[in-house]
Each structure stands twice: as C-alpha cells, then as structure tokens.
C-alpha atoms as a PDB file:
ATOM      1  CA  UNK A   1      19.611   6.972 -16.586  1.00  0.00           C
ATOM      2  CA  UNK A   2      21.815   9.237 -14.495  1.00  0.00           C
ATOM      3  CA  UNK A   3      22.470   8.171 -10.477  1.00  0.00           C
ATOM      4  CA  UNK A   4      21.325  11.983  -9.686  1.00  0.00           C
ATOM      5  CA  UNK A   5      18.378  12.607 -11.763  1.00  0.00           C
ATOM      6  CA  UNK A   6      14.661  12.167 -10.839  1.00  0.00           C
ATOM      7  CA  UNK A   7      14.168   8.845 -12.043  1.00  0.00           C
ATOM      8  CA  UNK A   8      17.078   7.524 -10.530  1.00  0.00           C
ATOM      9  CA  UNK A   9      15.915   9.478  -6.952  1.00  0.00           C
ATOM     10  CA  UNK A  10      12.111   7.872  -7.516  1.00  0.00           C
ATOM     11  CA  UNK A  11      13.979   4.337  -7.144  1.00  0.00           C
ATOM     12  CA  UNK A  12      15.802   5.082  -4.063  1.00  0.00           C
ATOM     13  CA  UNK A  13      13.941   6.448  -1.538  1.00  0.00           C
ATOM     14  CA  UNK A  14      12.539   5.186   2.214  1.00  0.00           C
ATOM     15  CA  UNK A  15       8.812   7.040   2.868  1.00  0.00           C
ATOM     16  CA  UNK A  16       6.157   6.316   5.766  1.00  0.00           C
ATOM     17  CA  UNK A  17       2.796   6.378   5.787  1.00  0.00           C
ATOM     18  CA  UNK A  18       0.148   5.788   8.113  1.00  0.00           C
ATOM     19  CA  UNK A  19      -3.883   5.023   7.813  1.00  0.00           C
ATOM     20  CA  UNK A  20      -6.607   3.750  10.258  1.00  0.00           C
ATOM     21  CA  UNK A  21      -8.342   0.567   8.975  1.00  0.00           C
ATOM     22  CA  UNK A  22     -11.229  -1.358  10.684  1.00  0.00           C
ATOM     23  CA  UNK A  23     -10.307   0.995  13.743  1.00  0.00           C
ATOM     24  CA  UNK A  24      -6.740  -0.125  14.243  1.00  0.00           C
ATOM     25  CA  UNK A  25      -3.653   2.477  13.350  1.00  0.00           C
ATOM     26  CA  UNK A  26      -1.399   1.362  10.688  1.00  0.00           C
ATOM     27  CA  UNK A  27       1.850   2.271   9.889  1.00  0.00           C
ATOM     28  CA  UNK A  28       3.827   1.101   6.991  1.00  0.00           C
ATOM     29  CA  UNK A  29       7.584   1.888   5.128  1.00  0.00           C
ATOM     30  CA  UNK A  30       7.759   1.358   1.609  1.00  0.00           C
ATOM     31  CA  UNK A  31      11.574   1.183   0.460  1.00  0.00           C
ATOM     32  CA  UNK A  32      13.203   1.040  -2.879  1.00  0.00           C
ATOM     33  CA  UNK A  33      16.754   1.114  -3.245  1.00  0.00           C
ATOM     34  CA  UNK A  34      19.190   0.000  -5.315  1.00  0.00           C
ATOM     35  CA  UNK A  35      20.877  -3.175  -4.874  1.00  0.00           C
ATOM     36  CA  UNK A  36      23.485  -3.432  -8.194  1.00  0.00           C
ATOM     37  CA  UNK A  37      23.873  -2.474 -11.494  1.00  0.00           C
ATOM     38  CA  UNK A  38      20.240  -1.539 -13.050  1.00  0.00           C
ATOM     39  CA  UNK A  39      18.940  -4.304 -10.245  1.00  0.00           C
ATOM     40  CA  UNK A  40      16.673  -2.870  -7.175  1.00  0.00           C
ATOM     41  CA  UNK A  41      14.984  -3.800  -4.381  1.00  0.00           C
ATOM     42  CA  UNK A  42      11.249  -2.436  -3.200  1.00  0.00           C
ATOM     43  CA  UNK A  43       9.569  -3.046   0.068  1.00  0.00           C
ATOM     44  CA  UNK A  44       6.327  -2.541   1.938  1.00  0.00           C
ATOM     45  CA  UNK A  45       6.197  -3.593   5.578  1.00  0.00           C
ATOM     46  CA  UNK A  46       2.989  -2.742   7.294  1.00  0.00           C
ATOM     47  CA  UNK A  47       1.404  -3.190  10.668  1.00  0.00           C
ATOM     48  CA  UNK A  48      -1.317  -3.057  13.108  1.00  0.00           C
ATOM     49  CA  UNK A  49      -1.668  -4.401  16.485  1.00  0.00           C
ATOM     50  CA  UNK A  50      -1.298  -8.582  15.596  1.00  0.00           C
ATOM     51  CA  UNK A  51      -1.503  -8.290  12.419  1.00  0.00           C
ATOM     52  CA  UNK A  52       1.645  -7.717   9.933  1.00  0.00           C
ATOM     53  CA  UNK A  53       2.265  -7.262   6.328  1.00  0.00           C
ATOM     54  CA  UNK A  54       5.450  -7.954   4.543  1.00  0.00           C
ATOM     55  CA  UNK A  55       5.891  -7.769   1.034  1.00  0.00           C
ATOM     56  CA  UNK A  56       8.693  -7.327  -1.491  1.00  0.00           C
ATOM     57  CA  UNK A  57      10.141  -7.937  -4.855  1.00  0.00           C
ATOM     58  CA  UNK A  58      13.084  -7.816  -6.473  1.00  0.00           C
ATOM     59  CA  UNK A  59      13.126  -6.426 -10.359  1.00  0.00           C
ATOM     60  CA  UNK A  60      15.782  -4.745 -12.765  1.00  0.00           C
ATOM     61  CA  UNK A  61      15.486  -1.648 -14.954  1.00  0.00           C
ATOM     62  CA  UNK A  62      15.276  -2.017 -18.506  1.00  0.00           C
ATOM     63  CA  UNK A  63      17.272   0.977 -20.996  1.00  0.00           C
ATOM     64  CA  UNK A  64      13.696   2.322 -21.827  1.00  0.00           C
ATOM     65  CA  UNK A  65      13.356   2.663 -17.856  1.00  0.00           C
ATOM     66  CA  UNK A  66      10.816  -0.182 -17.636  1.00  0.00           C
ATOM     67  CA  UNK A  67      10.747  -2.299 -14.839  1.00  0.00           C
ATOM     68  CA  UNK A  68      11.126  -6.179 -15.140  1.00  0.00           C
ATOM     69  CA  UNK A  69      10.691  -8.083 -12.330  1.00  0.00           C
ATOM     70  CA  UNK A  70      12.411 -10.939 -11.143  1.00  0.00           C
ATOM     71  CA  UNK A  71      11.286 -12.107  -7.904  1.00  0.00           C
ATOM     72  CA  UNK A  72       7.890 -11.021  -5.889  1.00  0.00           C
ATOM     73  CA  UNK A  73       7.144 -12.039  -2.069  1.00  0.00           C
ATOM     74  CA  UNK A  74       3.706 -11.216  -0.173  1.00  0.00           C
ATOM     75  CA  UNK A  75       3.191 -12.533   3.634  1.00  0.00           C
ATOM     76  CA  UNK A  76       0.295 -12.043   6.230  1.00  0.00           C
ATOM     77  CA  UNK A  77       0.356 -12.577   9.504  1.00  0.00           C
ATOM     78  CA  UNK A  78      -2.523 -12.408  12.082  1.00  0.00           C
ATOM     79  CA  UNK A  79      -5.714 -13.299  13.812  1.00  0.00           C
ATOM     80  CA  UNK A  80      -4.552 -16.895  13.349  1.00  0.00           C
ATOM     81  CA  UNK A  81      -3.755 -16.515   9.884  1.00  0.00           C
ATOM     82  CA  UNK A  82      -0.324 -16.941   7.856  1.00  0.00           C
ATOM     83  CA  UNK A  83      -0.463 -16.600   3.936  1.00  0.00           C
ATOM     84  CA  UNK A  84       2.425 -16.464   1.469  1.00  0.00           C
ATOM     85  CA  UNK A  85       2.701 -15.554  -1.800  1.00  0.00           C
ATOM     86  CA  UNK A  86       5.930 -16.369  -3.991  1.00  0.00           C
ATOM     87  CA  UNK A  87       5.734 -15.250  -7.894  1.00  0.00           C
ATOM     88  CA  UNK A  88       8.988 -15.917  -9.795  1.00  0.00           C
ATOM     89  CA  UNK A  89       9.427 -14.242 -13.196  1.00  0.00           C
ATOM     90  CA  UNK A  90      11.269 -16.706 -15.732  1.00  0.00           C
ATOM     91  CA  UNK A  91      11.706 -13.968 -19.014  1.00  0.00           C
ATOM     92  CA  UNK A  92      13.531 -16.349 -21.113  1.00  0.00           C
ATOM     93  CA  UNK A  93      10.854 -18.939 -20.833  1.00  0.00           C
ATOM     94  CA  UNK A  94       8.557 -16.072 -20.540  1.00  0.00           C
ATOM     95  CA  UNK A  95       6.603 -18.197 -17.906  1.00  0.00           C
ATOM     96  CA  UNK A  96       5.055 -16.644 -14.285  1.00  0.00           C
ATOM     97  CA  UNK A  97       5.128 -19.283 -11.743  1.00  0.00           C
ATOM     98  CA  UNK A  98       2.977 -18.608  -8.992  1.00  0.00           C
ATOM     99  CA  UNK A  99       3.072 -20.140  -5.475  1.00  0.00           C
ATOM    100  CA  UNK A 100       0.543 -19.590  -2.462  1.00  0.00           C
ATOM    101  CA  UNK A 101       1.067 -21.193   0.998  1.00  0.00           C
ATOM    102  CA  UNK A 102      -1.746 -21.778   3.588  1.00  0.00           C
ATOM    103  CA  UNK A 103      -1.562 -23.537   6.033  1.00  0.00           C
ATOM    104  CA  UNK A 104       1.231 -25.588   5.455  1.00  0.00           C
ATOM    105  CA  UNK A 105      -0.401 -26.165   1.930  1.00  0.00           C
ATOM    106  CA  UNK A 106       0.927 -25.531  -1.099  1.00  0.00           C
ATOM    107  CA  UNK A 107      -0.125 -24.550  -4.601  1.00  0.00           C
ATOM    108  CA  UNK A 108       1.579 -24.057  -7.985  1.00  0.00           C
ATOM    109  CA  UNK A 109       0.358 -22.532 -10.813  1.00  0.00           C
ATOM    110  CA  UNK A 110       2.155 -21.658 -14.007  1.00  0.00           C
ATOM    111  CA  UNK A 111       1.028 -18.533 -16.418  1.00  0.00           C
ATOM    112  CA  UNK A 112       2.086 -17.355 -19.685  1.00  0.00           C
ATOM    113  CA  UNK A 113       4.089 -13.965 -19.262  1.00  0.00           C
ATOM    114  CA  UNK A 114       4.314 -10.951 -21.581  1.00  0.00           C
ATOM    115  CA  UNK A 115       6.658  -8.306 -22.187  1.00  0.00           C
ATOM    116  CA  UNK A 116       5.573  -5.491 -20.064  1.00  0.00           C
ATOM    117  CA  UNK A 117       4.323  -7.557 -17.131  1.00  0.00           C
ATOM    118  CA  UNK A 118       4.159  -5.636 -12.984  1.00  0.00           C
ATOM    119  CA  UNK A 119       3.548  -7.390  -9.903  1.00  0.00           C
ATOM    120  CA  UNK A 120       1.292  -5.458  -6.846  1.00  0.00           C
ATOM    121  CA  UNK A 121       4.170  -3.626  -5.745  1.00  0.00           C
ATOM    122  CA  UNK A 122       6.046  -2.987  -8.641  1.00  0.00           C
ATOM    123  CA  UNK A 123       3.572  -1.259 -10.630  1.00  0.00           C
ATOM    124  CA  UNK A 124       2.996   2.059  -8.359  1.00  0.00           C
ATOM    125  CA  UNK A 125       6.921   2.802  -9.190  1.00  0.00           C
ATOM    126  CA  UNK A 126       6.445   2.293 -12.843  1.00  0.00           C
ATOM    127  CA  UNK A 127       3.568   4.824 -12.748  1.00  0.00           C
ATOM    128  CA  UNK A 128       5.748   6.961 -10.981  1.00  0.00           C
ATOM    129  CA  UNK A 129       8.706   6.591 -13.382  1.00  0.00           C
ATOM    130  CA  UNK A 130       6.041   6.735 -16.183  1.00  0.00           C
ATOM    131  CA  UNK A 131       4.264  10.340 -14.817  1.00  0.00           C
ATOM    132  CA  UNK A 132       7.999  11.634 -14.147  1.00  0.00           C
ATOM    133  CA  UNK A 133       8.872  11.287 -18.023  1.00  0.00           C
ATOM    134  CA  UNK A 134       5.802  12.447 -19.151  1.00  0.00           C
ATOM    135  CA  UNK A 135       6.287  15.947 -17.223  1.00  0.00           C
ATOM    136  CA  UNK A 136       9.811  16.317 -19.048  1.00  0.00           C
ATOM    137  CA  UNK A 137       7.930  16.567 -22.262  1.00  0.00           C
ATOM    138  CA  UNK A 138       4.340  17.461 -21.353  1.00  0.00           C
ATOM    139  CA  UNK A 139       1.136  17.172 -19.687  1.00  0.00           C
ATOM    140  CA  UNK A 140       0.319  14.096 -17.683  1.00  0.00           C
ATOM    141  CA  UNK A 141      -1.587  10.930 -19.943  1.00  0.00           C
ATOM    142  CA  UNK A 142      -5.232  10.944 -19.189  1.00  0.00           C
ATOM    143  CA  UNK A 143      -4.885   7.068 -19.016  1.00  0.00           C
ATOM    144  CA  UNK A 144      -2.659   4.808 -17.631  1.00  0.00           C
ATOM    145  CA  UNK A 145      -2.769   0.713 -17.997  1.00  0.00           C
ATOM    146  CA  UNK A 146      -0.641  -2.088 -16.874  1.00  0.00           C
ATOM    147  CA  UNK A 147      -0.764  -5.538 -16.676  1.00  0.00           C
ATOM    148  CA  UNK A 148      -0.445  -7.151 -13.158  1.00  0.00           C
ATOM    149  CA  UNK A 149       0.580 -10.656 -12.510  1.00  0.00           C
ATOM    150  CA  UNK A 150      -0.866 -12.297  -9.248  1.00  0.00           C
ATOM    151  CA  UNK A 151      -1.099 -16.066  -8.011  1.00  0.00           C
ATOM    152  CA  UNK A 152      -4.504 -16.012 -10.074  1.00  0.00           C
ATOM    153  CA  UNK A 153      -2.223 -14.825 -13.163  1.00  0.00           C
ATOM    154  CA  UNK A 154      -2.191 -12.096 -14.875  1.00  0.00           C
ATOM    155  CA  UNK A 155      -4.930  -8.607 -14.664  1.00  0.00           C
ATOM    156  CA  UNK A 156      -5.111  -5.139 -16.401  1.00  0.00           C
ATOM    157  CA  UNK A 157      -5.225  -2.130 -14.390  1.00  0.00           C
ATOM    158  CA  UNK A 158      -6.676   0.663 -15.985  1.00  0.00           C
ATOM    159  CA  UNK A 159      -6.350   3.931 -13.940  1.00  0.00           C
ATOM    160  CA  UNK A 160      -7.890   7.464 -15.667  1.00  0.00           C
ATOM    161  CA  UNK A 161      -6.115  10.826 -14.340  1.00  0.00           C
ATOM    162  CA  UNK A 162      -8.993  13.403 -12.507  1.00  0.00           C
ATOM    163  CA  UNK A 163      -8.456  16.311 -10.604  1.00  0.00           C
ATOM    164  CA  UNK A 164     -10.825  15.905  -7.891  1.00  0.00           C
ATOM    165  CA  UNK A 165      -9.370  17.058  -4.576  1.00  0.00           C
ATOM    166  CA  UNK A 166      -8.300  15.040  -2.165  1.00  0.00           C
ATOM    167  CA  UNK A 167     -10.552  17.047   1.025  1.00  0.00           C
ATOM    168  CA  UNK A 168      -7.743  17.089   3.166  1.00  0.00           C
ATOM    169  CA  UNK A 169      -6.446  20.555   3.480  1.00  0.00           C
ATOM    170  CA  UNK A 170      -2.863  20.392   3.583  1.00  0.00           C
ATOM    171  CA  UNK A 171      -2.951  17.907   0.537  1.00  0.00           C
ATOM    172  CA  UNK A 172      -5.065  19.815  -1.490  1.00  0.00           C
ATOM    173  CA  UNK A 173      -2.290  22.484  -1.152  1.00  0.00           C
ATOM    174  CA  UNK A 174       0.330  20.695  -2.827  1.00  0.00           C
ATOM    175  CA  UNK A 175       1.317  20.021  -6.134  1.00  0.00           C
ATOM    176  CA  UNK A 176      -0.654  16.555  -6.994  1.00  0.00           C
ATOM    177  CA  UNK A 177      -1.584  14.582  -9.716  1.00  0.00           C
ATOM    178  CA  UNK A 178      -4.074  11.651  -9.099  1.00  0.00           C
ATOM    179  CA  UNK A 179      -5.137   8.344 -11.307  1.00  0.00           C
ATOM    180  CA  UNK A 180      -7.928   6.379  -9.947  1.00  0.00           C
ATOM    181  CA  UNK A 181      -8.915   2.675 -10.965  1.00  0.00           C
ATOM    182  CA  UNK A 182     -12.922   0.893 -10.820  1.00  0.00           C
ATOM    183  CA  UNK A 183     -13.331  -2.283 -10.214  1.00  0.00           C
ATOM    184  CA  UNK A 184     -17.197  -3.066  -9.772  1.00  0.00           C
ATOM    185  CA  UNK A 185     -17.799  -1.680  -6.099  1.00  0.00           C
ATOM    186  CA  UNK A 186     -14.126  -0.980  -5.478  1.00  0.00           C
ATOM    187  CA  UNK A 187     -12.138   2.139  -6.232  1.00  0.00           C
ATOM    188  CA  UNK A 188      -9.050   2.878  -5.629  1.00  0.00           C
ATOM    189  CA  UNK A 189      -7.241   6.580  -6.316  1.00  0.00           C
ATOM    190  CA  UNK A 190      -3.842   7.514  -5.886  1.00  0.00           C
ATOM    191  CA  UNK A 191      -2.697  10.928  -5.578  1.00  0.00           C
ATOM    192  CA  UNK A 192       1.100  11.555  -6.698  1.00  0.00           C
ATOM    193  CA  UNK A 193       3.045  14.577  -5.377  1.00  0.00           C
ATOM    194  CA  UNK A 194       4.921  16.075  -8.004  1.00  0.00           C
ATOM    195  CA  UNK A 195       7.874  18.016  -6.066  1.00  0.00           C
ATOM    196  CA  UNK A 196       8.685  14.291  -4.311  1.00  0.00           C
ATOM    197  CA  UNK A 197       9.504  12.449  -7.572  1.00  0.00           C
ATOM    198  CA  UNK A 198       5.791  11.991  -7.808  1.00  0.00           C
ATOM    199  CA  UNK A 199       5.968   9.470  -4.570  1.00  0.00           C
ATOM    200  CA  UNK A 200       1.675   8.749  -3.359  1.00  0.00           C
ATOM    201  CA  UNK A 201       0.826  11.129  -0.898  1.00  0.00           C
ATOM    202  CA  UNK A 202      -2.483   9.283  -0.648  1.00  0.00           C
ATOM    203  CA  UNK A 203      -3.817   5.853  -1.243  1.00  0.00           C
ATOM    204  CA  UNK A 204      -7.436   5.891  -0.996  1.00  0.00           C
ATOM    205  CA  UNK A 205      -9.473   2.833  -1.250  1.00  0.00           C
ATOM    206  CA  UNK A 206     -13.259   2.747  -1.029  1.00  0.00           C
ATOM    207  CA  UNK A 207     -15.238  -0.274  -1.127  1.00  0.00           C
ATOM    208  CA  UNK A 208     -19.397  -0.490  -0.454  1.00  0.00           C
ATOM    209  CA  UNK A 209     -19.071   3.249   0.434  1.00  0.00           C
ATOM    210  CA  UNK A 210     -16.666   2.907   3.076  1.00  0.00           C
ATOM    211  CA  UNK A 211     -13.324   4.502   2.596  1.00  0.00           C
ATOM    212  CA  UNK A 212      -9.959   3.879   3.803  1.00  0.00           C
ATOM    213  CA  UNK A 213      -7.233   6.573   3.422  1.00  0.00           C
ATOM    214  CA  UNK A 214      -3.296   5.931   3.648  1.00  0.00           C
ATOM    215  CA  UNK A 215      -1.338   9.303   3.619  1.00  0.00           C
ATOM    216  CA  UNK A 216       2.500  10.037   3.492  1.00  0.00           C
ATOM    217  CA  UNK A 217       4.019  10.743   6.756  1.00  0.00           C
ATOM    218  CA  UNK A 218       7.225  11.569   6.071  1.00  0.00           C
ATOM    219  CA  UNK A 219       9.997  10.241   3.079  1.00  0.00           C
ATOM    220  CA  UNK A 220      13.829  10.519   2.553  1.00  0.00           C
ATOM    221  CA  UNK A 221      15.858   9.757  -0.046  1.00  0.00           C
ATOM    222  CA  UNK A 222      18.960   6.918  -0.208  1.00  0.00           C
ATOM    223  CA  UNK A 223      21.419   8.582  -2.176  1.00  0.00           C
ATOM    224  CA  UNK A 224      22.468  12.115  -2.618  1.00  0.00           C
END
C-alpha cells in the first residue's frame, strides 16, 4: 500500500457530521490517521447538549489491507450515566477480552477470537477499504459480512448493496453506493460517496418506524 493512493487517503482523513436525535443537535468527528508503521488510530467523538460520546480504537493493517485490531475504547456520558467499554485483542492467544464499567462496577468476559474479527468502529473503514478495491477491478459486491466483536462477544453483520435513494436532494446527486443491514425492527443503511474514498455521507438508522439520519458535513484529509 502506497502513502498516496486511495486506500492509504481512506485511513487518514478528519470528516464531520451532524444529525438531530430525540430533538437534540449532534455533532460528531470521526478521525483516522496514522500513528506508525502499518499501525493507525480511528476516532468518533460525538455530542449533544449533556450528553457525550467518545470512542476509539487502535488497530494495524495487515499486507492484504485487512484491519486487525488491537485495542477498542467506548465511553458515555450523560443524564447521570457513565459507561465504559474496554475490548483488548490478544491475536497470539487469539482471545477477545471484554471489559464494561458501570457504575464503579466491573465486568470481564473472555471470547474466543477469529481471524478476520472488527470492532463497532473499525468495521465501517474496512467496508470502505473493501468497496475501494472492489471498484479497481469491478462492480461493487452485492453482499458484504463481517464479524463484530462487542462486550457480549462476537456478531455477524450482514449488509446487502441497494440503490434506493437517499431523498435528500443534494445526496441523491452524488456519486453513492449504499449497503444496508436488518436486524428484526432495526435497520441501518449506509450510503458511501465514491469521489471521497467512499467515506459515509449518510448513516441512517430506523428503528419502530422512526428514523434518525447522520449526514457528512464537511471532511479533509491528513496527508497530502
């Protein structure tokens, strides 16, 4: 992997979105950047009024551009609340060890862990790494699947490509591909801009027929 070409501009990158949830405005920056040889660093930082988001996680690149992470922190804080989530990724042991923390409270759980293995942050970049290498040599995959590791262990997300349009006009002009994923009464779709390195342009999440949409404010990259 080059330090100029797309894939290597997908992993550095700053980009801010913004979404209103429950009533409140939200505004979040998602950051990935590079932090040493084939080793990165991705964030999300969200927030709304009292209540504040922080995750993050650490992970290297594998030579088949896969992503292997090391290290994933979640925190929320608000309306009285403060949960953390630590999930370390021990590869040579091939062991997930899971840690949540309310309330001064805390509980350990160990998983078995596969080759192959994203976190809840992680996972959107591989996509995007995945869709960019895909349009060097074709068409996108009507499928996508991963398997996502959590305090509760370890899920598969299954996301199928459609081409439904997003209904927001200046969207629906650009250039996007978008995966969605059902879970019972859940769904959630994400709509990938192709001329950004295929960064989300939208996150939409609907749940019980109520629908929350997080667009893409603005984005610049980290390196030349």
């Amino acid at each position: 992997m080059t330090d100029t070409g797309p894939l290597a501009k997908a992993l550095n990158y700053e980009a801010r979105y913004h979404a209103r949830i429950k009533g409140l405005n939200v505004k979040g920056i998602k950051t990935i950047k590079k932090t040493g040889d084939n080793r990165y660093q991705a964030s999300w930082k969200a927030k709304a009024l009292w209540l504040k988001v922080d995750e993050w996680s650490e992970f290297e690149m594998t030579k088949d551009n896969m992503i292997r992470p090391i290290k994933y922190h979640y925190q929320k804080k608000g309306f009285g609340k403060n949960e953390r989530i630590n999930l370390y990724f021990d590869w040579k042991n091939q062991r997930l060890i899971g840690e949540t923390i309310k309330n001064k409270t805390v509980d350990k759980k160990q998983f078995s862990l596969t080759p192959g293995v994203q976190n809840k942050l992680t996972y959107q970049i591989q996509m995007q790494l995945d869709l960019i290498s895909n349009s060097l040599t074709g068409s996108p995959p009507e499928t996508l699947s991963y398997h996502i590791a959590s305090d509760r262990g370890l899920e598969k997300y299954l996301f199928t490509r459609n081409n439904e349009a997003s209904g927001h006009r200046k969207l629906d002009k650009k250039n996007l591909t978008a995966f969605s994923r059902q879970k019972k009464n859940r769904l959630v779709a994400i709509h990938f801009d192709q001329d950004i390195f295929f960064i989300p342009a939208l996150i939409r999440q609907s749940k019980n027929d109520k629908t929350n949409d997080i667009h893409l404010s603005d984005w610049q990259l980290l390196i030349n």
